[in-house]
C-alpha atoms as a PDB file:
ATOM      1  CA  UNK A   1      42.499   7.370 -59.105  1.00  0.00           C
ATOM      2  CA  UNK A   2      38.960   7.956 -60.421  1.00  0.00           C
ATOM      3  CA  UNK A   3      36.091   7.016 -57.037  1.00  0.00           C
ATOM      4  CA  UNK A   4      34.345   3.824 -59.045  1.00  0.00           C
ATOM      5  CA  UNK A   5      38.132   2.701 -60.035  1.00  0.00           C
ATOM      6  CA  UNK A   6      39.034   2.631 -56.182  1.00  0.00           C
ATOM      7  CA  UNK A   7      35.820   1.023 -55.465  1.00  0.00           C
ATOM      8  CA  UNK A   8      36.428  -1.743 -58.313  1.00  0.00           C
ATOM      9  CA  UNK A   9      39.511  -2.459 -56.659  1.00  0.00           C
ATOM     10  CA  UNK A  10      38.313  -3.099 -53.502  1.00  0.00           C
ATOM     11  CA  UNK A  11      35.277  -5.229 -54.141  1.00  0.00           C
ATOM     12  CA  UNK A  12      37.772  -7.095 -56.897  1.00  0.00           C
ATOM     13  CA  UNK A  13      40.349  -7.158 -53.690  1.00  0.00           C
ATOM     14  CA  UNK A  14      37.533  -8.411 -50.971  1.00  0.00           C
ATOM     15  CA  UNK A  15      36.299 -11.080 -53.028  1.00  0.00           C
ATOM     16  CA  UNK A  16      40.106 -12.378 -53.614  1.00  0.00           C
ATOM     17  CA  UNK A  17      39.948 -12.265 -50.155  1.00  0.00           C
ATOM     18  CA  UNK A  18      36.884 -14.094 -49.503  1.00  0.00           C
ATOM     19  CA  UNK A  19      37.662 -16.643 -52.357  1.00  0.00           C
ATOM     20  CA  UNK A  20      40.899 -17.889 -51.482  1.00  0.00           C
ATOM     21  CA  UNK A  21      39.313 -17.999 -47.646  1.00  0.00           C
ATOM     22  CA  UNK A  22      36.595 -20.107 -48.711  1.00  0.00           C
ATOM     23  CA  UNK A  23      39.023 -22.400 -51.268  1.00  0.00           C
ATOM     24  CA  UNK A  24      41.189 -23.071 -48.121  1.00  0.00           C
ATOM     25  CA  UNK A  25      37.679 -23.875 -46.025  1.00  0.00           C
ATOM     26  CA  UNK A  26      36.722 -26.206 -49.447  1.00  0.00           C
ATOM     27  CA  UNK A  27      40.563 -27.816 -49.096  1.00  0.00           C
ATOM     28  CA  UNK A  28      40.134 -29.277 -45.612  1.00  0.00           C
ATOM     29  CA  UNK A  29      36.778 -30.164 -46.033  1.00  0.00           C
ATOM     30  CA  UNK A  30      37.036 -32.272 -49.041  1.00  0.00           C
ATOM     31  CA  UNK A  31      40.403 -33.434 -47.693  1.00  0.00           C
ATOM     32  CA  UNK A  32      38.500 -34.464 -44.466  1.00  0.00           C
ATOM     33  CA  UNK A  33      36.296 -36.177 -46.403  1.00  0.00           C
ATOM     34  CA  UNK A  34      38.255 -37.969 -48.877  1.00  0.00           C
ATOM     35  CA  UNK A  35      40.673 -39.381 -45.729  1.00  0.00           C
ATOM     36  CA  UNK A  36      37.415 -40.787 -44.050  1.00  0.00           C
ATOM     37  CA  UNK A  37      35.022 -41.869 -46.544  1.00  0.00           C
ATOM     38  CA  UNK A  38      37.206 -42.478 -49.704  1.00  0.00           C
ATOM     39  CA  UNK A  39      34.877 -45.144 -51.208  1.00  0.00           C
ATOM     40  CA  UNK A  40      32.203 -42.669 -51.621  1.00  0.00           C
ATOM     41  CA  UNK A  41      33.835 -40.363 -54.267  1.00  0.00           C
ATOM     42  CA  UNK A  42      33.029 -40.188 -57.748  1.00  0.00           C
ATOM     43  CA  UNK A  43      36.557 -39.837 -59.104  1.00  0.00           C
ATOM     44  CA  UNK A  44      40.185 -39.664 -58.257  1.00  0.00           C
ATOM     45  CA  UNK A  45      40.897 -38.009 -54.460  1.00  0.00           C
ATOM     46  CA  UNK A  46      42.932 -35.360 -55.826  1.00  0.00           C
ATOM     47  CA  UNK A  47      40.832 -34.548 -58.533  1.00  0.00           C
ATOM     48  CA  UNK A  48      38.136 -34.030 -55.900  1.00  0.00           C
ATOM     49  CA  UNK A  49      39.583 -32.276 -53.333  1.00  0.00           C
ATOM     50  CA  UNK A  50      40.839 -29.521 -55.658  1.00  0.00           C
ATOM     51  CA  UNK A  51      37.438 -28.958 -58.084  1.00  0.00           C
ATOM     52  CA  UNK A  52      35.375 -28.707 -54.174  1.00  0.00           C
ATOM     53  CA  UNK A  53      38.087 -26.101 -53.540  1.00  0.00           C
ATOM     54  CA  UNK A  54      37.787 -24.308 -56.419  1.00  0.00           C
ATOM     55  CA  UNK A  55      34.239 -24.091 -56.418  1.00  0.00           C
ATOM     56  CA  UNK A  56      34.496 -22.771 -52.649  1.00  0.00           C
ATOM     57  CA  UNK A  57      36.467 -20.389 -54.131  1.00  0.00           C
ATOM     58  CA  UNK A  58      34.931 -18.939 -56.626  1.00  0.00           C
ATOM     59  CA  UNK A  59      31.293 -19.204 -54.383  1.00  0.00           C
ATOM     60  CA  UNK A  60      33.662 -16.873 -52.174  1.00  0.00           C
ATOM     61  CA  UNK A  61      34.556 -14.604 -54.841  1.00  0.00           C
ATOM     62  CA  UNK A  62      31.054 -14.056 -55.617  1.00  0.00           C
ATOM     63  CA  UNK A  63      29.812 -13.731 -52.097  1.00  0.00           C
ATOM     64  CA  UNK A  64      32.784 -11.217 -51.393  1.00  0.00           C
ATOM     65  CA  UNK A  65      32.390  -9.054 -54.235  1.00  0.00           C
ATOM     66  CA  UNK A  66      28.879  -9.253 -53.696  1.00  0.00           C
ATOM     67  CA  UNK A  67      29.541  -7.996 -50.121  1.00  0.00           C
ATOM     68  CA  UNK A  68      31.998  -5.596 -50.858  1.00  0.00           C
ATOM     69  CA  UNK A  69      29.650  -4.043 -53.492  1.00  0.00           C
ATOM     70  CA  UNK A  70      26.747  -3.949 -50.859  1.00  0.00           C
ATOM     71  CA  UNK A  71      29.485  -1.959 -48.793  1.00  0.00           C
ATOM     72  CA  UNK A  72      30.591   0.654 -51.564  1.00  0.00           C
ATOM     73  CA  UNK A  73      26.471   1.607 -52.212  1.00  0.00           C
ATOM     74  CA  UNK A  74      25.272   1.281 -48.701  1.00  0.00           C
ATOM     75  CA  UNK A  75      28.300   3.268 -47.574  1.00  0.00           C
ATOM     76  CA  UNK A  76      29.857   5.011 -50.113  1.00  0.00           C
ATOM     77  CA  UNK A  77      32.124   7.721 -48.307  1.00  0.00           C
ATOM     78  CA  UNK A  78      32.195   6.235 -44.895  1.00  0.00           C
ATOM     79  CA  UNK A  79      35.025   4.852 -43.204  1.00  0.00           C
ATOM     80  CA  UNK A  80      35.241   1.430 -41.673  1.00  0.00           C
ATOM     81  CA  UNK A  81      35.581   2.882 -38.312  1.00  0.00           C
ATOM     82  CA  UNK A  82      32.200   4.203 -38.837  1.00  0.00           C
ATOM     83  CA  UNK A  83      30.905   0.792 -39.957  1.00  0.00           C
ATOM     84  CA  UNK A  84      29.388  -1.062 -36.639  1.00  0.00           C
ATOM     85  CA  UNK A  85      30.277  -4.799 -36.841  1.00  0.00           C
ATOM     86  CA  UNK A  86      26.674  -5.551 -36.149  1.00  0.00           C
ATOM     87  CA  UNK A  87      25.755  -3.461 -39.302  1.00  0.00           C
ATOM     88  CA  UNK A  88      28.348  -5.740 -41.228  1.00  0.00           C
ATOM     89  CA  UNK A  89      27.086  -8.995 -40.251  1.00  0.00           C
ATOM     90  CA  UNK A  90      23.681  -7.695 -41.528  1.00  0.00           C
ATOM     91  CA  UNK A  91      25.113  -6.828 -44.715  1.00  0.00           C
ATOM     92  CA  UNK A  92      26.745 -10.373 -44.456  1.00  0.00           C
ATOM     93  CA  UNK A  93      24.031 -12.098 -43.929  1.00  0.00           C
ATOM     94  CA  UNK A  94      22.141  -9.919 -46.884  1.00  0.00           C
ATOM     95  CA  UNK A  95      24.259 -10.663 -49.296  1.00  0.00           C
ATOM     96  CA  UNK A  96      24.613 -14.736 -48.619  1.00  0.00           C
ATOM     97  CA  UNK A  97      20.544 -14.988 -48.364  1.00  0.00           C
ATOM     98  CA  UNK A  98      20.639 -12.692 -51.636  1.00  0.00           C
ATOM     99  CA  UNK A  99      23.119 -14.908 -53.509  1.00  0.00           C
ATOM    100  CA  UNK A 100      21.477 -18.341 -52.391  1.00  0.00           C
ATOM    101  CA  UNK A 101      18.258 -17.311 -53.312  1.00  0.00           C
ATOM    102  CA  UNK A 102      19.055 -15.811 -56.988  1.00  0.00           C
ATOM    103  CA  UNK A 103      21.224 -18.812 -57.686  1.00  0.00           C
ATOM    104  CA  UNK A 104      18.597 -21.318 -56.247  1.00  0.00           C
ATOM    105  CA  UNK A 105      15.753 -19.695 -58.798  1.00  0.00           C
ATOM    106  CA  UNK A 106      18.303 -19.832 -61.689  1.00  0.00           C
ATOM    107  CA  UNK A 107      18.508 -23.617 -61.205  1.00  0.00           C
ATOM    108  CA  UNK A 108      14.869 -24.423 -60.377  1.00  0.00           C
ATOM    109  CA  UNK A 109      13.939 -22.060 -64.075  1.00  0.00           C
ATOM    110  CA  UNK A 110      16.615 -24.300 -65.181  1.00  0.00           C
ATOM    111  CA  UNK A 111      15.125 -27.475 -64.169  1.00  0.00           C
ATOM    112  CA  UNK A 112      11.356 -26.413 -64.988  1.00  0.00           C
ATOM    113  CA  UNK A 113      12.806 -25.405 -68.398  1.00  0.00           C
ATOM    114  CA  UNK A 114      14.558 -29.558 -68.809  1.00  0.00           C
ATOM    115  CA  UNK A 115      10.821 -30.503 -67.857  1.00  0.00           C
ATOM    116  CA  UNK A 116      10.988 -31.457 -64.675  1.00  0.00           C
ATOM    117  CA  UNK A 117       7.259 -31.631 -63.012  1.00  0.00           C
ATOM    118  CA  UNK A 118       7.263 -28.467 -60.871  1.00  0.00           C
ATOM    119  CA  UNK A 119       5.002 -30.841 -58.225  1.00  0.00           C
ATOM    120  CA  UNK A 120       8.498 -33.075 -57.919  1.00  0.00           C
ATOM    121  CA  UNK A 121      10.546 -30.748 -57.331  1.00  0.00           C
ATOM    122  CA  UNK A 122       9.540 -28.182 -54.626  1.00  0.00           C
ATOM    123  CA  UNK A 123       9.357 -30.845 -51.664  1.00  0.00           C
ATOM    124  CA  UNK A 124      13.149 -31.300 -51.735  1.00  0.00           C
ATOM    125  CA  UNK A 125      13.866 -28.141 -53.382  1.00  0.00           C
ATOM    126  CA  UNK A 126      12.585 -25.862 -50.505  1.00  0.00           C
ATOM    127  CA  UNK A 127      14.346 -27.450 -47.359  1.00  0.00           C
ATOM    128  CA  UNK A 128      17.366 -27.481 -49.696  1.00  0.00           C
ATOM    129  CA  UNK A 129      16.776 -23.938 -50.416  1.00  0.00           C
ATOM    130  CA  UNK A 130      16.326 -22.754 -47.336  1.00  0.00           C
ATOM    131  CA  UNK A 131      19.299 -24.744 -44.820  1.00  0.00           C
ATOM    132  CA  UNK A 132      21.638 -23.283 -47.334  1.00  0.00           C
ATOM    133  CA  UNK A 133      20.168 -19.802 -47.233  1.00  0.00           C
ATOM    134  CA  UNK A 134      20.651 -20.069 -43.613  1.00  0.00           C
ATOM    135  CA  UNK A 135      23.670 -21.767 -43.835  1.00  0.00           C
ATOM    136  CA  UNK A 136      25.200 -18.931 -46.162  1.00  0.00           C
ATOM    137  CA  UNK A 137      23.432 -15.966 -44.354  1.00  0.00           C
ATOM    138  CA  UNK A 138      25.507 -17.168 -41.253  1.00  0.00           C
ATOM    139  CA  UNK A 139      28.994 -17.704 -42.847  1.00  0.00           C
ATOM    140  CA  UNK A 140      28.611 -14.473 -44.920  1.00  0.00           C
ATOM    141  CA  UNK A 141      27.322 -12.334 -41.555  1.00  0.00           C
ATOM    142  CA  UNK A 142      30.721 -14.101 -39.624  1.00  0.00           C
ATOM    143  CA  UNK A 143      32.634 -12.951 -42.455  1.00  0.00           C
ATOM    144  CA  UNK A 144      31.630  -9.902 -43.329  1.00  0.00           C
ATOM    145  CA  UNK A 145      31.873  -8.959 -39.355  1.00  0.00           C
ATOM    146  CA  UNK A 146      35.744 -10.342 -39.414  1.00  0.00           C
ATOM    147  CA  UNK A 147      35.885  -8.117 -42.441  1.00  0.00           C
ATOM    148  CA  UNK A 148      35.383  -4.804 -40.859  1.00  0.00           C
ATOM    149  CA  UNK A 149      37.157  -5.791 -37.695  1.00  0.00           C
ATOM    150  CA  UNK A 150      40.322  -6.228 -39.702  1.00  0.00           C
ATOM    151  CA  UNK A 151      39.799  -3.903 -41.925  1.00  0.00           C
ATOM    152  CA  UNK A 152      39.497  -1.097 -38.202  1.00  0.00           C
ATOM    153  CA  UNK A 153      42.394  -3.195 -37.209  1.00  0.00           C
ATOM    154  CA  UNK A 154      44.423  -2.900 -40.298  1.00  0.00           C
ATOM    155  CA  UNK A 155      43.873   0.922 -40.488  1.00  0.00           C
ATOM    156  CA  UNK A 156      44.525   1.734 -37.076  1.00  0.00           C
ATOM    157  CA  UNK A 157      47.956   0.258 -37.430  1.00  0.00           C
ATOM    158  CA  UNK A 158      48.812   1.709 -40.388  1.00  0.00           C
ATOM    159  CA  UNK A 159      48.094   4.697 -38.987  1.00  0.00           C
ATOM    160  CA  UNK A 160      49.884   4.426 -35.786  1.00  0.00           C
ATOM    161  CA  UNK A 161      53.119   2.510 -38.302  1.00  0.00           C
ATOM    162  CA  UNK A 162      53.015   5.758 -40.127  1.00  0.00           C
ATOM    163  CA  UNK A 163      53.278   7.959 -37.302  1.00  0.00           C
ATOM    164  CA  UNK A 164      56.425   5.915 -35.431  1.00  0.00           C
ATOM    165  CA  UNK A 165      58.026   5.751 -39.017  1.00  0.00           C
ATOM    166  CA  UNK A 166      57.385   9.209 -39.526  1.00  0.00           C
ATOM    167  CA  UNK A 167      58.927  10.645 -36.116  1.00  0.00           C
ATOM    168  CA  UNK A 168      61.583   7.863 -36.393  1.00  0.00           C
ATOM    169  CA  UNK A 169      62.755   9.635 -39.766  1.00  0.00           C
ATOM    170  CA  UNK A 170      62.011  13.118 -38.400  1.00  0.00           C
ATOM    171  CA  UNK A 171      64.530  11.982 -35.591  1.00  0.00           C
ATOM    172  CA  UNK A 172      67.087  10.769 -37.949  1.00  0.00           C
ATOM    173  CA  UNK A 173      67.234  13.698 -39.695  1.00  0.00           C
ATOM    174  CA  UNK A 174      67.533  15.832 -36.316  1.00  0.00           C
ATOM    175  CA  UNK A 175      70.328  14.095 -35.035  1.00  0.00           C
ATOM    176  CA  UNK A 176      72.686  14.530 -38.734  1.00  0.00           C
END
């Protein structure tokens, strides 16, 4: 299989990953939510629990591809066992503060463009902006570390898996 094929596959793979993660995360939040403050939503329960899950998701699909292509140009032919978890978490972190802050100046052109005074809207736009750049750089550096610890984790057992099933077949065979 061609290198960027491979390397489409695993960012398409990660953010699966990530996005049906962060759906789960969205599930028992907005079920949380909808069991204690039921009066407050603006339609049906089920109707919101599922659209805040599938927009978790698909914020986690973006964030995990976005992550996993940070990972195939930062470190192209390196293997995760090379890959530090602190170095991870940085790329994380990167990639939620990158995300949050292209998205946020898409919807304040947006606004300015609907004609919205740009005097209203930067004192609630910028503490908005930046608890949920935080808030994302620390959720994407958490993930992004748990990424590359299962990832070592995954591969080491494969590897050892391969080598019992190997000798367990090359002891099969012996014994015929």
């Amino acid at each position: 299989m061609k290198t960027w094929l491979r390397k489409l596959r695993g960012v398409a793979s990660i953010g699966a990953i990530w996005g049906l993660a962060c759906s789960v995360l969205g599930f028992a939040i907005s079920a949380f939510v909808s069991m204690i403050w039921p009066e407050i939503l603006p339609f049906t329960v089920v109707k919101y629990v599922v659209t805040v899950a599938l927009w978790y998701g698909i914020g986690g699909f973006v964030l995990g591809s976005g992550f996993a292509g940070v990972l195939a140009t930062m470190h192209g032919r390196k293997t995760f066992e090379e890959l530090t978890r602190g170095r991870a978490a940085l790329w994380g972190a990167l990639t939620g503060v990158g995300v949050v802050t292209v998205t946020g100046l898409i919807n304040l052109g947006l606004w300015l463009g609907r004609g919205f005074p740009l005097a209203e809207l930067i004192p609630p736009f910028v503490p908005a902006l930046v608890v949920m750049t935080c808030m994302f750089g620390a959720v994407t550096a958490g993930l992004g570390a748990l990424t590359v610890s299962l990832a070592r984790r995954g591969s080491a057992e494969l590897e050892a898996g391969t080598v019992l099933h190997e000798s367990k077949l090359l002891g099969d065979s012996s014994e015929s």
